[in-house]
C-alpha atoms as a PDB file:
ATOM      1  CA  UNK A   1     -15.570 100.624  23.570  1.00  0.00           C
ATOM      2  CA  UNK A   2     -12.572  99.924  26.080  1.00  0.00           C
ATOM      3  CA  UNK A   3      -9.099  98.542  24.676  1.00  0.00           C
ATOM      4  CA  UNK A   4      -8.106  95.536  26.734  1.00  0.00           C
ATOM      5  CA  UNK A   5      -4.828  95.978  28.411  1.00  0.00           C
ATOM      6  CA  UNK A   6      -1.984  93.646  27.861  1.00  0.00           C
ATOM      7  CA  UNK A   7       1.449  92.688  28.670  1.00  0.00           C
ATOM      8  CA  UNK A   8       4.408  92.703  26.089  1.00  0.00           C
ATOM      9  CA  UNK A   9       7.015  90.638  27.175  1.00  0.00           C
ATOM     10  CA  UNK A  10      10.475  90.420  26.333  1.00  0.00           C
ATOM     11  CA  UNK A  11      12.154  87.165  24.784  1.00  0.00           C
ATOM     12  CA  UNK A  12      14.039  86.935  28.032  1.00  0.00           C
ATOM     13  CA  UNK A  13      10.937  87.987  30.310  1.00  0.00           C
ATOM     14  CA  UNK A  14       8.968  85.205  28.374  1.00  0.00           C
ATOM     15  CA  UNK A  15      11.575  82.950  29.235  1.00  0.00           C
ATOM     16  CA  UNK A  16      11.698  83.490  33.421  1.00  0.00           C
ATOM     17  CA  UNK A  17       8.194  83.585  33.386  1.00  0.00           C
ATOM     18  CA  UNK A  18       7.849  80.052  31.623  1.00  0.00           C
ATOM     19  CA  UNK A  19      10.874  78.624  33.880  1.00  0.00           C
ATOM     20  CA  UNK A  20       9.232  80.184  36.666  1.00  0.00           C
ATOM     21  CA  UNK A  21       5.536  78.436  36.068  1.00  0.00           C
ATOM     22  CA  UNK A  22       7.282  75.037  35.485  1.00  0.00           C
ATOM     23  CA  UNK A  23       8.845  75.412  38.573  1.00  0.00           C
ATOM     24  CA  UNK A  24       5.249  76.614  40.458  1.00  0.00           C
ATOM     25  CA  UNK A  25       3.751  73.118  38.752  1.00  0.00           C
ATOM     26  CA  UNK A  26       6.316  71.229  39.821  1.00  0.00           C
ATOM     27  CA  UNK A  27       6.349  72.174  43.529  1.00  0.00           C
ATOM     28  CA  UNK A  28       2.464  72.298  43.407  1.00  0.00           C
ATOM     29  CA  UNK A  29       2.371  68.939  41.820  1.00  0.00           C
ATOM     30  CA  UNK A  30       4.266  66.840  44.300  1.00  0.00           C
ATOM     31  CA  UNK A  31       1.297  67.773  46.930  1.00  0.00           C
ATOM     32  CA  UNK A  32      -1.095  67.026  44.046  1.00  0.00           C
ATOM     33  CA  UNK A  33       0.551  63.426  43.323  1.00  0.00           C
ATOM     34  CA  UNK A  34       0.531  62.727  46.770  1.00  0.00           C
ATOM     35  CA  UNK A  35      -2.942  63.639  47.734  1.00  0.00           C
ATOM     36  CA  UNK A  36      -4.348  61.780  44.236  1.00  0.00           C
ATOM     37  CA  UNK A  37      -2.840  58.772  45.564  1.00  0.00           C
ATOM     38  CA  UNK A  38      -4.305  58.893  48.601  1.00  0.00           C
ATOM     39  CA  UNK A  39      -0.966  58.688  50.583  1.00  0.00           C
ATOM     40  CA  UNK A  40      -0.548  60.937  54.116  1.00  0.00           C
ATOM     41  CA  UNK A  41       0.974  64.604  53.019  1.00  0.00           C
ATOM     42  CA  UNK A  42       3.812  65.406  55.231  1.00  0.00           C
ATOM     43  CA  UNK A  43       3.567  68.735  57.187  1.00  0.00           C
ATOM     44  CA  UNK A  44       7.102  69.909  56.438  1.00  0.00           C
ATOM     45  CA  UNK A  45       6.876  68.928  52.397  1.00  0.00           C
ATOM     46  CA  UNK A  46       3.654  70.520  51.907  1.00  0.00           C
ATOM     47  CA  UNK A  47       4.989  73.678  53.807  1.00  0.00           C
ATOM     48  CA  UNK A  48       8.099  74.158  51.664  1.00  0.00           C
ATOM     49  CA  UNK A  49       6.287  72.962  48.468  1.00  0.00           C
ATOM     50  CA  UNK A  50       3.973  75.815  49.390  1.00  0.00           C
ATOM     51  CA  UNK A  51       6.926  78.240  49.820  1.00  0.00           C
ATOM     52  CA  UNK A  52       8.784  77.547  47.135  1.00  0.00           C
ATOM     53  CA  UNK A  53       5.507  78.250  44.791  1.00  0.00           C
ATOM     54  CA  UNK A  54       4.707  81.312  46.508  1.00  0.00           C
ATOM     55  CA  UNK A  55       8.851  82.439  46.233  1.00  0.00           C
ATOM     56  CA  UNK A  56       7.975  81.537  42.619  1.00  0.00           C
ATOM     57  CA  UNK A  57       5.004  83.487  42.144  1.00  0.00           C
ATOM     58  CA  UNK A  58       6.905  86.686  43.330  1.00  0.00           C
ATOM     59  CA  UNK A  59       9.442  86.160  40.130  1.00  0.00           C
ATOM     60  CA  UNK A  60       6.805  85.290  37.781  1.00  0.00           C
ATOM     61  CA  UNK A  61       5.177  88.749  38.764  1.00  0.00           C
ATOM     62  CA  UNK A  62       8.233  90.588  38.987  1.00  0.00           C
ATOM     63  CA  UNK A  63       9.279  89.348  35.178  1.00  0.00           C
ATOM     64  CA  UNK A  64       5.152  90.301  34.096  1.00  0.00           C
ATOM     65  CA  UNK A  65       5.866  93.642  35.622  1.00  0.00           C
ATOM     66  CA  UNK A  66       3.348  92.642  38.254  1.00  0.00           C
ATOM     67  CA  UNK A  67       3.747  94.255  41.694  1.00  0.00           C
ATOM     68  CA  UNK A  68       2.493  92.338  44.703  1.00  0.00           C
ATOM     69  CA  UNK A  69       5.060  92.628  47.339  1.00  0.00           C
ATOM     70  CA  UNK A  70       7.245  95.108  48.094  1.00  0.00           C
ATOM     71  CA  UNK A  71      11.026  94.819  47.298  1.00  0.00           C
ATOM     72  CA  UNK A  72      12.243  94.343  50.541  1.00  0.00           C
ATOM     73  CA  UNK A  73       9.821  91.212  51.197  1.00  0.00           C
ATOM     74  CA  UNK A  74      11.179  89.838  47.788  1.00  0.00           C
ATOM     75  CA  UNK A  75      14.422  89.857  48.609  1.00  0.00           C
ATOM     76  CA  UNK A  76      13.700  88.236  52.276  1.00  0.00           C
ATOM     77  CA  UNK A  77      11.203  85.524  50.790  1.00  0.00           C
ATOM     78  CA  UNK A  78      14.335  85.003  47.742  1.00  0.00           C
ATOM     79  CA  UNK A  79      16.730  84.177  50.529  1.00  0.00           C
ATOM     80  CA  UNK A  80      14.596  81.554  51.864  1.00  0.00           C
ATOM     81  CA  UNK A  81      14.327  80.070  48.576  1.00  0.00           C
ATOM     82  CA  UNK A  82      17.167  77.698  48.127  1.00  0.00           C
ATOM     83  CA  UNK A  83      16.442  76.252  51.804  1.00  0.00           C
ATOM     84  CA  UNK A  84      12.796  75.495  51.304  1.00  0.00           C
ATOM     85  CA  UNK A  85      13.987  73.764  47.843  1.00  0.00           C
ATOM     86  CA  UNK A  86      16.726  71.432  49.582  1.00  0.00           C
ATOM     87  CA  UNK A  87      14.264  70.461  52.477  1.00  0.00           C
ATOM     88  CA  UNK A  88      12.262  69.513  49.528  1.00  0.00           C
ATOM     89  CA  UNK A  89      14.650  67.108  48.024  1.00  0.00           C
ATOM     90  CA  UNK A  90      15.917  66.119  50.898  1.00  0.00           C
ATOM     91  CA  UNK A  91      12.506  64.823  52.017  1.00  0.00           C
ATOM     92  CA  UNK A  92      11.460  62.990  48.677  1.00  0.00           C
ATOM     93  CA  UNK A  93      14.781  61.319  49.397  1.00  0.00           C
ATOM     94  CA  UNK A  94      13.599  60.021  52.582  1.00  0.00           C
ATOM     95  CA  UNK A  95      10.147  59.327  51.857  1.00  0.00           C
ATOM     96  CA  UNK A  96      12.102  56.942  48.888  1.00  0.00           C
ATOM     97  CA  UNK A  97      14.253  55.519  51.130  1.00  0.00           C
ATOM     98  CA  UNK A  98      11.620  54.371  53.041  1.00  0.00           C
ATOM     99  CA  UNK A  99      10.953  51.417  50.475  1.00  0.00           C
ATOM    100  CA  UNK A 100      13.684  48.269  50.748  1.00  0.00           C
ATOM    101  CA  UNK A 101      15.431  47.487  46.942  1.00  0.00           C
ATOM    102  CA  UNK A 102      13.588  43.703  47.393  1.00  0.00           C
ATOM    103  CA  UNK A 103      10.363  45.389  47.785  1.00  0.00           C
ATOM    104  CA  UNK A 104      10.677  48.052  44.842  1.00  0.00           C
ATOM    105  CA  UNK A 105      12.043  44.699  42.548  1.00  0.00           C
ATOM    106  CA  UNK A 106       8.514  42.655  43.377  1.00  0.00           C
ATOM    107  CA  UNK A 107       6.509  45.681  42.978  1.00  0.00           C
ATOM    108  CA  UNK A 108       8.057  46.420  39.310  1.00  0.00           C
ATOM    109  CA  UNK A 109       7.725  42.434  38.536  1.00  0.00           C
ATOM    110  CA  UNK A 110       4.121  42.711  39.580  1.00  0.00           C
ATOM    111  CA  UNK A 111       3.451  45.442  37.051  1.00  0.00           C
ATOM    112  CA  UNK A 112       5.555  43.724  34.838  1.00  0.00           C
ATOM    113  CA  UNK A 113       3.095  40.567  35.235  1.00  0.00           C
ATOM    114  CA  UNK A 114      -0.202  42.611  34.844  1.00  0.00           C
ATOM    115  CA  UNK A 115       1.136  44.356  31.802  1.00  0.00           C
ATOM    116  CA  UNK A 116       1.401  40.986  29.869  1.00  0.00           C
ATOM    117  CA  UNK A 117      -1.352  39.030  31.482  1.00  0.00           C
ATOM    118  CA  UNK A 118      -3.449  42.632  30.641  1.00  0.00           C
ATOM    119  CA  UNK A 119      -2.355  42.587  26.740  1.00  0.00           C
ATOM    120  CA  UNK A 120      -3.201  38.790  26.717  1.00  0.00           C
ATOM    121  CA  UNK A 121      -6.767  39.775  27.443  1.00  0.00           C
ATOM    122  CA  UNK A 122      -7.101  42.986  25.183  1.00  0.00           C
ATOM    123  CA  UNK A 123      -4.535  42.830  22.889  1.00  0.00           C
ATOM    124  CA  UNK A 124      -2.576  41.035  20.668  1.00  0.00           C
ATOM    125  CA  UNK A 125      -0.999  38.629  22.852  1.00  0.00           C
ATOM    126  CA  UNK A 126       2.685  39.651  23.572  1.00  0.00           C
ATOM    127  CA  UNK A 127       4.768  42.122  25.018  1.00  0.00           C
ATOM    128  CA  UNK A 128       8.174  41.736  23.734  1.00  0.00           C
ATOM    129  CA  UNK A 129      10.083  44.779  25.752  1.00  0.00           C
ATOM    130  CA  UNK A 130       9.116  46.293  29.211  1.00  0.00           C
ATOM    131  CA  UNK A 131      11.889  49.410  30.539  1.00  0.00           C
ATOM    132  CA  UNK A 132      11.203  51.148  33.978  1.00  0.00           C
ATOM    133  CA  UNK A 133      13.285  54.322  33.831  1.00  0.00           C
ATOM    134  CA  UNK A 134      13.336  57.104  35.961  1.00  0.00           C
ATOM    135  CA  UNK A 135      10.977  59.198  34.435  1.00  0.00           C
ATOM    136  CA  UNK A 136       8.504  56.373  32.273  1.00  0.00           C
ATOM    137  CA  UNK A 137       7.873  52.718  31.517  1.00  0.00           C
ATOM    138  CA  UNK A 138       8.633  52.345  28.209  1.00  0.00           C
ATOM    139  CA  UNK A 139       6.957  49.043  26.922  1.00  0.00           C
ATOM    140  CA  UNK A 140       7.110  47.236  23.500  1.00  0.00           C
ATOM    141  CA  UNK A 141       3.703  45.182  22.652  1.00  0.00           C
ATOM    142  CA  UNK A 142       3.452  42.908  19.558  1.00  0.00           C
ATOM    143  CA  UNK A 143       1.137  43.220  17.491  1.00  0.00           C
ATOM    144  CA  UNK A 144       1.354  39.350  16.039  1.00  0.00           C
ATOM    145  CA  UNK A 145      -1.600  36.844  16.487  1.00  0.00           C
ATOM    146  CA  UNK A 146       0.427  34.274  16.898  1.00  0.00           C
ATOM    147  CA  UNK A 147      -1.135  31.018  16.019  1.00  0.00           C
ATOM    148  CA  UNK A 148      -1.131  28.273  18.752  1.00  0.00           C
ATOM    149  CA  UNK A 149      -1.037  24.063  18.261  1.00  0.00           C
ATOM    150  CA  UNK A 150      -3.773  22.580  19.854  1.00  0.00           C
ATOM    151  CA  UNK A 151      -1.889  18.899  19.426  1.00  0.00           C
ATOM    152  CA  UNK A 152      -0.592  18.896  22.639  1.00  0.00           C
ATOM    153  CA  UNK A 153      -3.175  20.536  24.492  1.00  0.00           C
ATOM    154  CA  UNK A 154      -5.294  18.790  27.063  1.00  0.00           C
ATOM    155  CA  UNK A 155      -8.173  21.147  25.880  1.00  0.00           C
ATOM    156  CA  UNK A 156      -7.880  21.686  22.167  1.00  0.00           C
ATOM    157  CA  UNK A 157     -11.142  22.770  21.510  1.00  0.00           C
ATOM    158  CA  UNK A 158     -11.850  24.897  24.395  1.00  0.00           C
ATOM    159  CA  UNK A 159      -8.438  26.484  23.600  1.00  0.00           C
ATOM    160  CA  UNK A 160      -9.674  26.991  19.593  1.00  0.00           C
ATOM    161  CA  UNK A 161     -12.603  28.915  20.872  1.00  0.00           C
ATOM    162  CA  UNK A 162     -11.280  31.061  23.356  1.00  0.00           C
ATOM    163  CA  UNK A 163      -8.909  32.050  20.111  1.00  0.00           C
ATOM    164  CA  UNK A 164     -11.317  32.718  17.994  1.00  0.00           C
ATOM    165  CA  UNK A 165     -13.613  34.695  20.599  1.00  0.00           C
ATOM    166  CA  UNK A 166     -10.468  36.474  21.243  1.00  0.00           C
ATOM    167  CA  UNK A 167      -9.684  37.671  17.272  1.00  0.00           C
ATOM    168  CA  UNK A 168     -13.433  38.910  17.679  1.00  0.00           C
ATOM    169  CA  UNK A 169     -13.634  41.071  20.765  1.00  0.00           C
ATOM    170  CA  UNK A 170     -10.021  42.197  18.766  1.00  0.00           C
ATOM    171  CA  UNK A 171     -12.497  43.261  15.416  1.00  0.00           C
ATOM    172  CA  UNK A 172     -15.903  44.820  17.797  1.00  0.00           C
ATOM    173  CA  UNK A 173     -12.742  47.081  18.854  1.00  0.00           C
ATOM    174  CA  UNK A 174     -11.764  47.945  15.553  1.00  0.00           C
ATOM    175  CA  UNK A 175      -9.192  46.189  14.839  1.00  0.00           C
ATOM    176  CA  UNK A 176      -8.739  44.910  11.184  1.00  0.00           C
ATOM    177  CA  UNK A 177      -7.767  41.196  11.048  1.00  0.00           C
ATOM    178  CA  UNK A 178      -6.993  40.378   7.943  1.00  0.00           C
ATOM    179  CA  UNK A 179      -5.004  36.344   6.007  1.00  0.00           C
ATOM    180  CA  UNK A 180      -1.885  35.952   4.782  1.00  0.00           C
ATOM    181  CA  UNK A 181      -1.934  32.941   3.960  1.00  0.00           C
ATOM    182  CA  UNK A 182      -2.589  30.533   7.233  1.00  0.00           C
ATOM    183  CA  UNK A 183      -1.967  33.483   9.673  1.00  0.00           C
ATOM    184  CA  UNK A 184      -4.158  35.723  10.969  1.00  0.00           C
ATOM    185  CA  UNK A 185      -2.735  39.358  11.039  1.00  0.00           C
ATOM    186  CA  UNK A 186      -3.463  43.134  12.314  1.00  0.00           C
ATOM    187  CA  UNK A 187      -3.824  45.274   9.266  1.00  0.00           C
ATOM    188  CA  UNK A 188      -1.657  48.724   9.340  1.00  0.00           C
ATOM    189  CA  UNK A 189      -4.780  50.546   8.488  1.00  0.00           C
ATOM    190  CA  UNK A 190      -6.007  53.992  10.225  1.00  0.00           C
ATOM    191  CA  UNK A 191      -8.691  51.948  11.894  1.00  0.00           C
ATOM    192  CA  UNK A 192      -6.712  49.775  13.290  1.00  0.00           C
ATOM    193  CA  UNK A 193      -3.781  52.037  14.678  1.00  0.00           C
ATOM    194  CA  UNK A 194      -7.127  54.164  16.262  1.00  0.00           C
ATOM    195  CA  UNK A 195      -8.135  51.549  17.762  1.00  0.00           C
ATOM    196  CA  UNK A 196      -4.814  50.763  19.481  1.00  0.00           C
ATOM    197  CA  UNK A 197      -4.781  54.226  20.465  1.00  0.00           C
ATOM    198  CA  UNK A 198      -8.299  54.254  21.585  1.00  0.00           C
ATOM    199  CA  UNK A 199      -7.049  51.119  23.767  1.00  0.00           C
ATOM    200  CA  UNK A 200      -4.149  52.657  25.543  1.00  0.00           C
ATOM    201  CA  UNK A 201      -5.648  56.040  25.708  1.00  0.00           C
ATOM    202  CA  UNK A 202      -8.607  54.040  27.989  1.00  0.00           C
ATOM    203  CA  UNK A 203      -6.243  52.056  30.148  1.00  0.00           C
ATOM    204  CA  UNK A 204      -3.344  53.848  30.277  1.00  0.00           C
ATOM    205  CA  UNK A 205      -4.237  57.337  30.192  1.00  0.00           C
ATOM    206  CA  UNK A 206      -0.806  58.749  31.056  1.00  0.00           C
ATOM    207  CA  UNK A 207       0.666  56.348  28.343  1.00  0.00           C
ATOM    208  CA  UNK A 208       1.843  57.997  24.676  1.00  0.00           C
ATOM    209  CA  UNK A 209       2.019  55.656  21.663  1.00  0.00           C
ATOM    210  CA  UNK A 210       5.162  57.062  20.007  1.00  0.00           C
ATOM    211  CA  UNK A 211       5.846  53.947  17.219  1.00  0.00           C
ATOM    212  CA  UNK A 212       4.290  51.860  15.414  1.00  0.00           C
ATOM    213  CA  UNK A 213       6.154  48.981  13.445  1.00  0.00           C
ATOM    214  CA  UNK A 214       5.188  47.049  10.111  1.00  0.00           C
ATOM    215  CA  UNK A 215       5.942  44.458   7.906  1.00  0.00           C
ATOM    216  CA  UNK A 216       4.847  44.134   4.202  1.00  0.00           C
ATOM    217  CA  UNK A 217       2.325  41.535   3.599  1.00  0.00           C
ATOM    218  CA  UNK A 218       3.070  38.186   1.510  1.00  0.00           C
ATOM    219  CA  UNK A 219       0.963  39.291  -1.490  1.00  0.00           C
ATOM    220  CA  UNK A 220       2.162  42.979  -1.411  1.00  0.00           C
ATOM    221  CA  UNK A 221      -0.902  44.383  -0.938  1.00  0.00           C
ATOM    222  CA  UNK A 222      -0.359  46.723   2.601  1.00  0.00           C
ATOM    223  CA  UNK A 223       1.306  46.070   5.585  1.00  0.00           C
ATOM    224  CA  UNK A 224       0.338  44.401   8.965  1.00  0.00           C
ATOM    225  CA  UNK A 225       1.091  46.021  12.324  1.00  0.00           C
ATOM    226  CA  UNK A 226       3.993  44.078  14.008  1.00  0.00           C
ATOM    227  CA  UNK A 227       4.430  46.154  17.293  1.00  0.00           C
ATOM    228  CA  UNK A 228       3.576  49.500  19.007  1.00  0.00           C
ATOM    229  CA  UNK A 229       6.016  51.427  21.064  1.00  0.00           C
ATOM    230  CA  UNK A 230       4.217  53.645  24.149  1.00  0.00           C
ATOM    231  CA  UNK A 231       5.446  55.243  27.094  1.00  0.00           C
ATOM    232  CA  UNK A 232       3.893  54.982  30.265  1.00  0.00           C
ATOM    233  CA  UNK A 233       4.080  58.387  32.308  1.00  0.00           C
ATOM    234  CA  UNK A 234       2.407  57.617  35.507  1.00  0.00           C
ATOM    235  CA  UNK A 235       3.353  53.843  36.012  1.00  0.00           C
ATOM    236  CA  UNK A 236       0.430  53.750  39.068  1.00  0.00           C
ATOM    237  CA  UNK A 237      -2.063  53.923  35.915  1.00  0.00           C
ATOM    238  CA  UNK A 238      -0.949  49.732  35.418  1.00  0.00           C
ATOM    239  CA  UNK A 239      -1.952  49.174  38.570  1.00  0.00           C
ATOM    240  CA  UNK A 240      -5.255  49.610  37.334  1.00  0.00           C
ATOM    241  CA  UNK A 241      -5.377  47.485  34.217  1.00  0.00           C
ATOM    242  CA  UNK A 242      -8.970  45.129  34.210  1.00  0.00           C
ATOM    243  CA  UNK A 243      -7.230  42.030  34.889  1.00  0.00           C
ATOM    244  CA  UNK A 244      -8.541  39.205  36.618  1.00  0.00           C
ATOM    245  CA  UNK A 245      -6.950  38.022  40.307  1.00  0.00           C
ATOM    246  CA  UNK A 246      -4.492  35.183  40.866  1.00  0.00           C
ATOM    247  CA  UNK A 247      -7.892  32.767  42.524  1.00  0.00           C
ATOM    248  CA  UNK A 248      -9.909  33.907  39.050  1.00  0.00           C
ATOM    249  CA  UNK A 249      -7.271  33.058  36.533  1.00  0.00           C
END
C-alpha cells in the first residue's frame, strides 16, 4: 500500500498561498460576474484579469513548493504584475463611469420599490430600513402584521379578505401567527425564524439573515418576531423578486 504524498506548509506559506487564491478568485470573478450577467466582456479586462491570475498562480506554486516555470519567467511575468492590476482598476473605473449619478439614483429607488412592494406580497408587510453600501444592501423588514381600518376604505370587505388570505399563505409557509390580544403576531419560534430563512434563502440567495429582533408578548408567555436584519450580497438578485408589473398592480 502507497503513502499519499503531501505538502506541509508553513504558517507564513499558508498565509501567501490563501492571499494568493483570494486574489486568483477575485480576478477570475470579475469575468465570471460579467459573463453571468450577460453583459459584453471587454478584450483588455478579460486579458489582464487573465494575467493577473496566471501571475498569481506562479506565487501560489512557488509558496506550495510547486515548480512550473522557471525562475527567470517568474520574475519577468512578476514585473508585469502591478501593470496588468492597474489596467484592471482603471477599467472597472471606466466601465462605472459609464452610468450618469441620475441614472444610478432611479435604478437604486427601483430596487428600493420592489423590495417593499415584494415583502408586501410574501412577508410581513413593512420594510422599515433599506442601506446600499459599497459592498451590500443591508435591509431592515418588520416583522409586525399590522392591523388595517377598513372605515375609510372604499372596499372594506375585499380589503378584509385579501388580509386574511394574506396571514394564511403567511402560516402554509410556516409561519406561526399567533393573538395578543386584538393583534395578530409572528411567533419567535424555530419554525417561524426557518421559515423566514427559507424565504430569503429562495429569493434572495446572496442575502444573509444576520438579526432577528423580539418583543415579549402581553401575557408573558414567548416572544413575537418584530424585525429581521439581512444583507443582500449581490443586489442584481432583487431584480428578480416575483413581483407583479406597474399595468398588473
Amino acid at each position: 500500500m502507497t503513502t499519499e504524498a503531501t505538502l506541509t506548509l508553513s504558517a507564513d506559506q499558508q498565509e501567501v498561498a490563501q492571499q494568493k487564491i483570494r486574489s486568483i478568485n477575485g480576478a477570475i470573478g470579475t469575468i465570471y460576474s460579467i459573463l453571468k450577467e450577460g453583459r459584453a466582456l471587454p478584450t483588455e479586462l478579460a486579458t489582464n484579469a487573465i494575467k493577473v491570475a496566471e501571475f498569481d498562480l506562479s506565487d501560489l506554486c512557488k509558496a506550495l513548493g510547486i515548480e512550473t516555470f522557471s525562475s527567470k519567467e517568474r520574475e519577468e511575468r512578476y514585473a508585469k504584475l502591478r501593470a496588468a492590476n492597474m489596467e484592471i482598476y482603471e477599467l472597472k473605473a471606466q466601465l462605472g463611469g459609464t452610468v450618469t449619478p441620475e441614472a444610478t439614483q432611479e435604478c437604486l429607488n427601483n430596487m428600493a420599490d420592489r423590495l417593499r412592494t415584494w415583502w408586501k406580497l410574501e412577508g410581513c408587510g413593512h420594510i422599515s430600513e433599506i442601506d446600499f453600501g459599497q459592498y451590500v444592501c443591508k435591509v431592515k423588514f418588520s416583522c409586525l402584521l399590522m392591523n388595517h381600518s377598513y372605515s375609510f376604505s372604499d372596499t372594506p370587505v375585499s380589503d378584509k379578505a385579501s388580509r386574511k388570505t394574506w396571514v394564511q399563505s403567511l402560516q402554509e409557509r410556516g409561519f406561526e401567527i399567533v393573538r395578543d390580544d386584538s393583534e395578530k403576531e409572528v411567533l419567535d419560534s424555530e419554525k417561524s425564524r426557518q421559515a423566514i430563512i427559507d424565504l430569503f434563502a429562495q429569493r434572495l440567495p446572496s442575502a444573509d439573515v444576520v438579526k432577528f429582533e423580539n418583543f415579549c408578548r402581553r401575557d408573558k408567555s414567548g416572544f413575537v418576531l418584530r424585525g429581521v436584519e439581512i444583507y443582500i450580497r449581490k443586489i442584481g438578485d432583487i431584480l428578480a423578486l416575483p413581483v407583479p408589473s406597474k399595468e398588473e398592480a
